[in-house]
PDB file of N, CA and C in Angstrom:
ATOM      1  N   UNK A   1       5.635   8.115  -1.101  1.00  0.00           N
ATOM      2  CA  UNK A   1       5.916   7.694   0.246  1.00  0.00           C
ATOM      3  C   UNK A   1       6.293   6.223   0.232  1.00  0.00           C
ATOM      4  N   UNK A   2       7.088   6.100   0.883  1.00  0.00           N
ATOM      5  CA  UNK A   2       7.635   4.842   1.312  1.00  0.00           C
ATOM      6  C   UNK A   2       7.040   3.779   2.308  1.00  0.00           C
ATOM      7  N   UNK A   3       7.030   2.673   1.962  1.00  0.00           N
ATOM      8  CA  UNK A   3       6.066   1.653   2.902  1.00  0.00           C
ATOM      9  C   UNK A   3       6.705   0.107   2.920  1.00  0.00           C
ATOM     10  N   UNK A   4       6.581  -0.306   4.345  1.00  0.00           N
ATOM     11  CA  UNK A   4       6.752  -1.514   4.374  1.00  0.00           C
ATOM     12  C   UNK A   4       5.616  -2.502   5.295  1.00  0.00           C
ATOM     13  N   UNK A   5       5.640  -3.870   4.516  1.00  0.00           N
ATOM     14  CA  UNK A   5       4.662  -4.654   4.696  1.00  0.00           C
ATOM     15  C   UNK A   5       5.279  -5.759   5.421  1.00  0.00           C
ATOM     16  N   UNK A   6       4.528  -6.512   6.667  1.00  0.00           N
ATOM     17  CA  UNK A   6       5.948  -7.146   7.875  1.00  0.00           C
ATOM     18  C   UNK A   6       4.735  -8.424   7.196  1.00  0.00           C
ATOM     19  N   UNK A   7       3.506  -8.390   7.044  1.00  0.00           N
ATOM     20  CA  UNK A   7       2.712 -10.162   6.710  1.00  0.00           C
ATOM     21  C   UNK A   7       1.610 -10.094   5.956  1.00  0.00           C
ATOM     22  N   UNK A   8       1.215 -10.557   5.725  1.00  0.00           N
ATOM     23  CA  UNK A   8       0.313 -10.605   4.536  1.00  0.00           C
ATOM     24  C   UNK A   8      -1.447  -9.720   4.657  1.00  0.00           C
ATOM     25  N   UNK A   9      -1.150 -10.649   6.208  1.00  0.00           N
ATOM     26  CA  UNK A   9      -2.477  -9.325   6.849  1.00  0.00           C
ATOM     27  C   UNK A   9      -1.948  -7.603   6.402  1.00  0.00           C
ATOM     28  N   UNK A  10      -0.740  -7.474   6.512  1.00  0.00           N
ATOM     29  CA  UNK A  10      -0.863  -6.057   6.821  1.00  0.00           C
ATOM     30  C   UNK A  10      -0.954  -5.192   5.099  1.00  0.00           C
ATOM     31  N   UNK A  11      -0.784  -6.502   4.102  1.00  0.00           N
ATOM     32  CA  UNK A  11      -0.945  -5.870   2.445  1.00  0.00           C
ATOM     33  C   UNK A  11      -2.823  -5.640   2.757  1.00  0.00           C
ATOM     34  N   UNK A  12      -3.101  -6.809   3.010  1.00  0.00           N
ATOM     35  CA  UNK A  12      -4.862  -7.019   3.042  1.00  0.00           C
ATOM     36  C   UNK A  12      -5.231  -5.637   3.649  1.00  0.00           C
ATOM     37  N   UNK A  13      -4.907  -5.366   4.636  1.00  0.00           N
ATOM     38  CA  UNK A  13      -5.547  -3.943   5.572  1.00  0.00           C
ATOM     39  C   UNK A  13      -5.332  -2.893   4.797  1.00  0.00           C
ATOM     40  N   UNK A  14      -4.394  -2.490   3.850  1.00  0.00           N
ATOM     41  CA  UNK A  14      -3.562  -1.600   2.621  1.00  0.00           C
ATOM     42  C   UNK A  14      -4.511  -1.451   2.272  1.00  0.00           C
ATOM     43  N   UNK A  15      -4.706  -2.564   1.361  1.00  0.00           N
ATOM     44  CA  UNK A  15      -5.754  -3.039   0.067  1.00  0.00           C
ATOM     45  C   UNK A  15      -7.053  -2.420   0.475  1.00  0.00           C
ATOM     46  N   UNK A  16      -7.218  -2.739   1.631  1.00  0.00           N
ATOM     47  CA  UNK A  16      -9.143  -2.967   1.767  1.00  0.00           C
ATOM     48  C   UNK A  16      -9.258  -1.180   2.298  1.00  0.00           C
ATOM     49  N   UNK A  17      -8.017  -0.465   2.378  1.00  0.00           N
ATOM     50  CA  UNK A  17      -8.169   0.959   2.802  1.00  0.00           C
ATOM     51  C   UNK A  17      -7.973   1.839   1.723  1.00  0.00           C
ATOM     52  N   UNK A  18      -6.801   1.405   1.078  1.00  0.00           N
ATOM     53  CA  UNK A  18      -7.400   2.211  -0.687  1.00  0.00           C
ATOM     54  C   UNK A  18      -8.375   1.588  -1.230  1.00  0.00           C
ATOM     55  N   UNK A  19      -9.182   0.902  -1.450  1.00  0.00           N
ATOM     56  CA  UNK A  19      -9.860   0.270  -2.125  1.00  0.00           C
ATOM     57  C   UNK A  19     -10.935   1.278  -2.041  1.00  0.00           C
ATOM     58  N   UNK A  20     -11.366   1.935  -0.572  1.00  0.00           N
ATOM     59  CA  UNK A  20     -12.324   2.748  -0.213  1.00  0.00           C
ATOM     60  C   UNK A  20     -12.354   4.441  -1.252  1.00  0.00           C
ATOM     61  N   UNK A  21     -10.862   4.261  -2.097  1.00  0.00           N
ATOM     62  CA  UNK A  21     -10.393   5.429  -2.206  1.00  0.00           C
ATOM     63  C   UNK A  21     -11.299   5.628  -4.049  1.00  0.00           C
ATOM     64  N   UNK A  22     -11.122   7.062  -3.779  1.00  0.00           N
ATOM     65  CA  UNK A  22     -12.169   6.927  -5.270  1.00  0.00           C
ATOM     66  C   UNK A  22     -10.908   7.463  -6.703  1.00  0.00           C
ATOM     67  N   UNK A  23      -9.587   7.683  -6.186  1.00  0.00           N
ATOM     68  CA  UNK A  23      -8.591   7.664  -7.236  1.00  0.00           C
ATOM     69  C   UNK A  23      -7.789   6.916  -7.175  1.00  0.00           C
ATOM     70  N   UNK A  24      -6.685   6.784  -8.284  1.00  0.00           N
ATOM     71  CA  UNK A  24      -6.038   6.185  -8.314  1.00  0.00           C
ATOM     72  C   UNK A  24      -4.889   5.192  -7.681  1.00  0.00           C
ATOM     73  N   UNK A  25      -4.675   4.584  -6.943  1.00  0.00           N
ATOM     74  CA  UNK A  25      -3.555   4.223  -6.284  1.00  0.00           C
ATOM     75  C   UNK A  25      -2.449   3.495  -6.756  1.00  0.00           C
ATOM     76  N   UNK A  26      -1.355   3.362  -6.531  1.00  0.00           N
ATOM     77  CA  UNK A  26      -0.013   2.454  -7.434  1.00  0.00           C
ATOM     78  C   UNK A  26       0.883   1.975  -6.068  1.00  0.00           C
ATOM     79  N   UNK A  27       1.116   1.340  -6.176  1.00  0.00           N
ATOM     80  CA  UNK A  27       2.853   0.605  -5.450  1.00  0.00           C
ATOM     81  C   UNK A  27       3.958   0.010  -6.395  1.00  0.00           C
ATOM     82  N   UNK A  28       4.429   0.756  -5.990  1.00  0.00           N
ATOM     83  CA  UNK A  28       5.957   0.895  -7.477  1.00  0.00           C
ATOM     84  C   UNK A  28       7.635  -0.009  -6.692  1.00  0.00           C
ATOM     85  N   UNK A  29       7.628  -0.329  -7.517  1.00  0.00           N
ATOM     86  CA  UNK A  29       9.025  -0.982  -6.769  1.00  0.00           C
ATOM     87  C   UNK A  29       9.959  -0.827  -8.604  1.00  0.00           C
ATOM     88  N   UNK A  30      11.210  -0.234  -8.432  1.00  0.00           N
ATOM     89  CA  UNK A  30      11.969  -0.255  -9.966  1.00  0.00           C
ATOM     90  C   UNK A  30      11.080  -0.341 -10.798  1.00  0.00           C
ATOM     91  N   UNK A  31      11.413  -1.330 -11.863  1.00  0.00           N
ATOM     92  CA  UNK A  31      10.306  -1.223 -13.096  1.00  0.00           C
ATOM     93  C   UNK A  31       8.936  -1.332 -12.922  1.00  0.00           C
ATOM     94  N   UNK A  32       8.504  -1.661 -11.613  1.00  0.00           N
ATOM     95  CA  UNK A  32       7.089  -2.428 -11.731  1.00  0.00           C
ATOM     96  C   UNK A  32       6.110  -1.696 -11.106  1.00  0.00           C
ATOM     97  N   UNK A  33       5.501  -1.434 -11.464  1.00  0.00           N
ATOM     98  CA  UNK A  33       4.052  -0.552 -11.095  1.00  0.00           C
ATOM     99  C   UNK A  33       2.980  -1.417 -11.026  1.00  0.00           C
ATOM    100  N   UNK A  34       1.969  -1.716 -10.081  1.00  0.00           N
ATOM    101  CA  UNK A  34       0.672  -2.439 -10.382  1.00  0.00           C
ATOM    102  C   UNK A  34      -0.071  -1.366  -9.326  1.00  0.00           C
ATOM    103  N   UNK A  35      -1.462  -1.913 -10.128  1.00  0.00           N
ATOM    104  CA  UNK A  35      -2.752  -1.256  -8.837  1.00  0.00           C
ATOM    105  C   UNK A  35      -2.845  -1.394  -7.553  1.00  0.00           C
ATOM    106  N   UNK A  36      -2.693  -0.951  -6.859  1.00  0.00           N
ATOM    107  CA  UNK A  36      -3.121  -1.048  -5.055  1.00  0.00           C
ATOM    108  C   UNK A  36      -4.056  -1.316  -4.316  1.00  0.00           C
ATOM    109  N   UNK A  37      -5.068  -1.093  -5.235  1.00  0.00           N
ATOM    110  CA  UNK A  37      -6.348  -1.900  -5.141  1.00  0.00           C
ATOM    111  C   UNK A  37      -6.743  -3.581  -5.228  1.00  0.00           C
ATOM    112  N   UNK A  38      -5.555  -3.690  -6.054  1.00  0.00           N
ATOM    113  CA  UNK A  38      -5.828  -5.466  -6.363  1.00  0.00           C
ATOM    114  C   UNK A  38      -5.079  -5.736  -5.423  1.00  0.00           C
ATOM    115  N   UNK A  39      -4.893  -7.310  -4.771  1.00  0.00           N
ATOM    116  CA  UNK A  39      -4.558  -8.115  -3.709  1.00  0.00           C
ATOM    117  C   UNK A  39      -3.720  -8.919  -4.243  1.00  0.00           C
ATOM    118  N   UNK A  40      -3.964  -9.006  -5.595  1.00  0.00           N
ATOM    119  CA  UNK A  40      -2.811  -9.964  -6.410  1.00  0.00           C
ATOM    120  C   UNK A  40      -1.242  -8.795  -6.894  1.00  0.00           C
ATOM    121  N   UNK A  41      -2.017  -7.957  -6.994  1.00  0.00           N
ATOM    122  CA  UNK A  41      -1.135  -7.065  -7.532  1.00  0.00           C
ATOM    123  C   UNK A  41       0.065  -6.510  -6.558  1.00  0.00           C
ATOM    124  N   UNK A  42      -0.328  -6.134  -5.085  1.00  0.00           N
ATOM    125  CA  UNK A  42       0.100  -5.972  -4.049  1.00  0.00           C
ATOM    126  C   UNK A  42       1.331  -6.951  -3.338  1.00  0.00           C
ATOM    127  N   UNK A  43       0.202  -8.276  -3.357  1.00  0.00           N
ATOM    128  CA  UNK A  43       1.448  -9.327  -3.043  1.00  0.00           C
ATOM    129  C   UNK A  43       2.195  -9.608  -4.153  1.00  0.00           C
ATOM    130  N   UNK A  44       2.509  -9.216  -5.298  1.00  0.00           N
ATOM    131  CA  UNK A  44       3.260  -9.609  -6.556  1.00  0.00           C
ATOM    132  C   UNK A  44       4.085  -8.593  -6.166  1.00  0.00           C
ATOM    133  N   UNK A  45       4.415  -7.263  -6.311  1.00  0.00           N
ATOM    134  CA  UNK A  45       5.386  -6.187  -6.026  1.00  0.00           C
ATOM    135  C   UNK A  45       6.061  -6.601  -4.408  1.00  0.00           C
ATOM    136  N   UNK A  46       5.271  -6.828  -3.525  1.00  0.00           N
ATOM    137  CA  UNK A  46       5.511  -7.071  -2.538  1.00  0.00           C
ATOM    138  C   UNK A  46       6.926  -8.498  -2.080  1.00  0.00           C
ATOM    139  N   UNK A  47       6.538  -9.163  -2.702  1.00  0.00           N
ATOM    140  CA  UNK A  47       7.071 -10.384  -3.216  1.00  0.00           C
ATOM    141  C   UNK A  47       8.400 -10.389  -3.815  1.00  0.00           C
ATOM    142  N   UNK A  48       8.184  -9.541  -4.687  1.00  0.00           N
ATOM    143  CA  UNK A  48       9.098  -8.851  -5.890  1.00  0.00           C
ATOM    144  C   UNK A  48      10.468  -8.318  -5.084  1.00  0.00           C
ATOM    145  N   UNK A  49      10.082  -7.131  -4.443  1.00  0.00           N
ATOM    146  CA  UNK A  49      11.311  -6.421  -3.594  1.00  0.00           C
ATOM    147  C   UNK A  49      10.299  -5.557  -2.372  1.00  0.00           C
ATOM    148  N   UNK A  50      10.141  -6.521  -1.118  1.00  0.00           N
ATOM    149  CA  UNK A  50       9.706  -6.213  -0.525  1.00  0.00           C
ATOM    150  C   UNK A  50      10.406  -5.187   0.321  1.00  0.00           C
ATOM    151  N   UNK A  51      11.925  -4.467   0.642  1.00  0.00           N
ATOM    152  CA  UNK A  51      12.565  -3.520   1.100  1.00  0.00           C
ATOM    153  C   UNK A  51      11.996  -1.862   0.076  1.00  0.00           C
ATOM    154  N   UNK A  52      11.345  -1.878  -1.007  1.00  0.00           N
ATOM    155  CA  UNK A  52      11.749  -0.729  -1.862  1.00  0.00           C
ATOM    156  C   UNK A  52      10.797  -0.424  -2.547  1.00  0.00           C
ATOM    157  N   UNK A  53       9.315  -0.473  -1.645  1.00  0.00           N
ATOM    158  CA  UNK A  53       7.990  -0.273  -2.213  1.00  0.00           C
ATOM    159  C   UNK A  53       7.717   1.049  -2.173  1.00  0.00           C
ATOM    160  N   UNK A  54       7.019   2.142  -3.322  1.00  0.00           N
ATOM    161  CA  UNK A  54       6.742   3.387  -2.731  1.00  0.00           C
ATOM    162  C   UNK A  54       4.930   3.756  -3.112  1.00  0.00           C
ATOM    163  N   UNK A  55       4.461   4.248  -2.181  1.00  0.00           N
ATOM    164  CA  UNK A  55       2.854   4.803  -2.768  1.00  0.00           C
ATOM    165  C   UNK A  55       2.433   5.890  -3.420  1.00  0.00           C
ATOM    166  N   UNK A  56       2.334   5.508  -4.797  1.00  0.00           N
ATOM    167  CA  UNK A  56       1.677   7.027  -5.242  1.00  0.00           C
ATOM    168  C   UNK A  56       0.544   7.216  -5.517  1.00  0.00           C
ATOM    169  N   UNK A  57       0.063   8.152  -4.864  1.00  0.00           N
ATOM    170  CA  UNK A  57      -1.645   8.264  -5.072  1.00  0.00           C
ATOM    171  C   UNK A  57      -2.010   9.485  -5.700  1.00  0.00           C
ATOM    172  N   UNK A  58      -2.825   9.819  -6.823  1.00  0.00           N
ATOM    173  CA  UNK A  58      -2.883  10.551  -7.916  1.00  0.00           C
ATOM    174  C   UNK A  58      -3.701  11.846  -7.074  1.00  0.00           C
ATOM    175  N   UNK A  59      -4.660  11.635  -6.156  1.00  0.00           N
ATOM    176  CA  UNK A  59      -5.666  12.460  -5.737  1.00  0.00           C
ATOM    177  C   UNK A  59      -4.794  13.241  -4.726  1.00  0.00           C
ATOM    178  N   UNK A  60      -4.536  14.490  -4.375  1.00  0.00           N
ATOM    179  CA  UNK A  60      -4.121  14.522  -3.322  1.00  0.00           C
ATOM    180  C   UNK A  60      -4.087  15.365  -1.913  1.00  0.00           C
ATOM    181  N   UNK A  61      -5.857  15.052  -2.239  1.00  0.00           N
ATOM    182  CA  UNK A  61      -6.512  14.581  -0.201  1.00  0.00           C
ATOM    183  C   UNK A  61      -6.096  13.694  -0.102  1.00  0.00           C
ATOM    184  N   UNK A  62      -6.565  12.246  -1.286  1.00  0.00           N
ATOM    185  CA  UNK A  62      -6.673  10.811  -0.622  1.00  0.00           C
ATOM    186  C   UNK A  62      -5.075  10.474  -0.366  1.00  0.00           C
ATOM    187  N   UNK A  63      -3.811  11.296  -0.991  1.00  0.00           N
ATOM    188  CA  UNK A  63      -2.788  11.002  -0.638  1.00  0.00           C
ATOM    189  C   UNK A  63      -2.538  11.330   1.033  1.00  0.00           C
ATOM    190  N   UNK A  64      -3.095  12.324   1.694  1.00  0.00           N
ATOM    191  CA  UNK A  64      -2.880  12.429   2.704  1.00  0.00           C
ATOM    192  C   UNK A  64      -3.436  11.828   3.671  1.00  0.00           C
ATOM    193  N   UNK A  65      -4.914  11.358   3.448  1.00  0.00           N
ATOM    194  CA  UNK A  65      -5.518  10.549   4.030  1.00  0.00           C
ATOM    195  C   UNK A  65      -4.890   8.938   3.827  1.00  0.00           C
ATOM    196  N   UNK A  66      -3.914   8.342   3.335  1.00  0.00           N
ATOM    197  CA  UNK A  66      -3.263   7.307   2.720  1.00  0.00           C
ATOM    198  C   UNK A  66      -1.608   7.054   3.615  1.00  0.00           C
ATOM    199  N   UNK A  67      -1.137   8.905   3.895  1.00  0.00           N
ATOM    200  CA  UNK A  67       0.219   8.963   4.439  1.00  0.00           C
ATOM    201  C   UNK A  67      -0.488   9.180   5.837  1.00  0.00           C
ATOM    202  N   UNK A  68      -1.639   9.624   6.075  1.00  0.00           N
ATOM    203  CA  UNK A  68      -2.015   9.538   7.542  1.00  0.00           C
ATOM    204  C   UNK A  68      -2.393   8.028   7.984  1.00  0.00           C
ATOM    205  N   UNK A  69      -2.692   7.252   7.358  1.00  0.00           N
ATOM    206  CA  UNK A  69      -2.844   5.775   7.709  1.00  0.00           C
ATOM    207  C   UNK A  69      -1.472   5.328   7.699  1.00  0.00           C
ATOM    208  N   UNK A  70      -0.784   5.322   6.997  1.00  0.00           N
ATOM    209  CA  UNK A  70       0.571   4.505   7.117  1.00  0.00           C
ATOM    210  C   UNK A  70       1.390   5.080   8.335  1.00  0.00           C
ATOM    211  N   UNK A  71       1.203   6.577   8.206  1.00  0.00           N
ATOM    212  CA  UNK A  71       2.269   6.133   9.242  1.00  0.00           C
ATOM    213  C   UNK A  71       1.449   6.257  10.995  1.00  0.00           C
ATOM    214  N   UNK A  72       0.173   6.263  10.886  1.00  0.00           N
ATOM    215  CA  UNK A  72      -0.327   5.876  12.219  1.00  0.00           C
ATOM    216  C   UNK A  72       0.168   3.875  12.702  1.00  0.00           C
ATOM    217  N   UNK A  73       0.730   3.683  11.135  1.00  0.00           N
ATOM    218  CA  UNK A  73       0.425   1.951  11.309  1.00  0.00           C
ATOM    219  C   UNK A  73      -0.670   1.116  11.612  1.00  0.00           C
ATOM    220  N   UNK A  74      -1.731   1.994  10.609  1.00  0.00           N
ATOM    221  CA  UNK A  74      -2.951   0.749  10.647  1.00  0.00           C
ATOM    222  C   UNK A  74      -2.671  -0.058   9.860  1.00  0.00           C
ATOM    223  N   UNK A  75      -2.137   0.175   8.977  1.00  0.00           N
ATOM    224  CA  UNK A  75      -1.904  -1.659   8.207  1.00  0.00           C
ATOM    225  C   UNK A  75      -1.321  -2.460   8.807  1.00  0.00           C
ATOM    226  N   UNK A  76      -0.462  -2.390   9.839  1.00  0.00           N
ATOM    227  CA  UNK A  76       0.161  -3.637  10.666  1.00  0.00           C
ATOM    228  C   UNK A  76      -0.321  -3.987  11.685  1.00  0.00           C
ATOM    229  N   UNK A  77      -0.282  -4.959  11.455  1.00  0.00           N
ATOM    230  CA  UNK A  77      -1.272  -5.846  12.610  1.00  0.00           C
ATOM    231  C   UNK A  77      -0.342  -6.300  13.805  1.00  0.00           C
ATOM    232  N   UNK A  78      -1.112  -6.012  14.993  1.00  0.00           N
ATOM    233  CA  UNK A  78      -0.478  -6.151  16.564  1.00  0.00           C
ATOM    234  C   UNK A  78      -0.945  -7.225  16.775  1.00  0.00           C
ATOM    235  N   UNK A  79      -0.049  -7.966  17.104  1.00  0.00           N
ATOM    236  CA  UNK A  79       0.257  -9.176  17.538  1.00  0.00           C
ATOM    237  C   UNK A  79      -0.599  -9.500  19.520  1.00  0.00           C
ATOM    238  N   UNK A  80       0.017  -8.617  20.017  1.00  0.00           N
ATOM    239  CA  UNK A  80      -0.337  -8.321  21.544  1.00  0.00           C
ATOM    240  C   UNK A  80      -2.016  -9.191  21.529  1.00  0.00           C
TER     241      UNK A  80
END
């Protein structure tokens, strides 16, 4: 699944929601794969090519529980 990140809060909210997850998580952009769990790792891909990030999650409940957060848009933070 495909994902985009609009500020830095909204990698942090990512992070701190797989983090809860008990398998694997990745954010892949072309060559680069890092953990989804790390915060360094996140903003480094992010950084990298922030248009062309995708999530793959190995487990897959926690993948759905992962595509049900994204696209409700809890990782982005409302401004309002």
């Amino acid at each position: 699944m495909r994902v985009t990140f609009m500020k830095v809060e909204d990698i942090n909210r990512f992070v701190e929601f797989v983090s809860k997850l008990k398998g694997k998580v990745y954010l892949k952009s072309g060559e680069y794969s890092v953990n989804a769990k790390s915060i360094i790792g996140a903003m480094y891909i992010v950084n990298e090519n922030p248009n062309d990030i995708v999530v793959e999650v190995e487990n897959e409940e926690e993948a759905k529980l992962v595509l049900n957060f994204l696209m409700q848009g809890s990782h982005l933070i409302n401004d309002k």
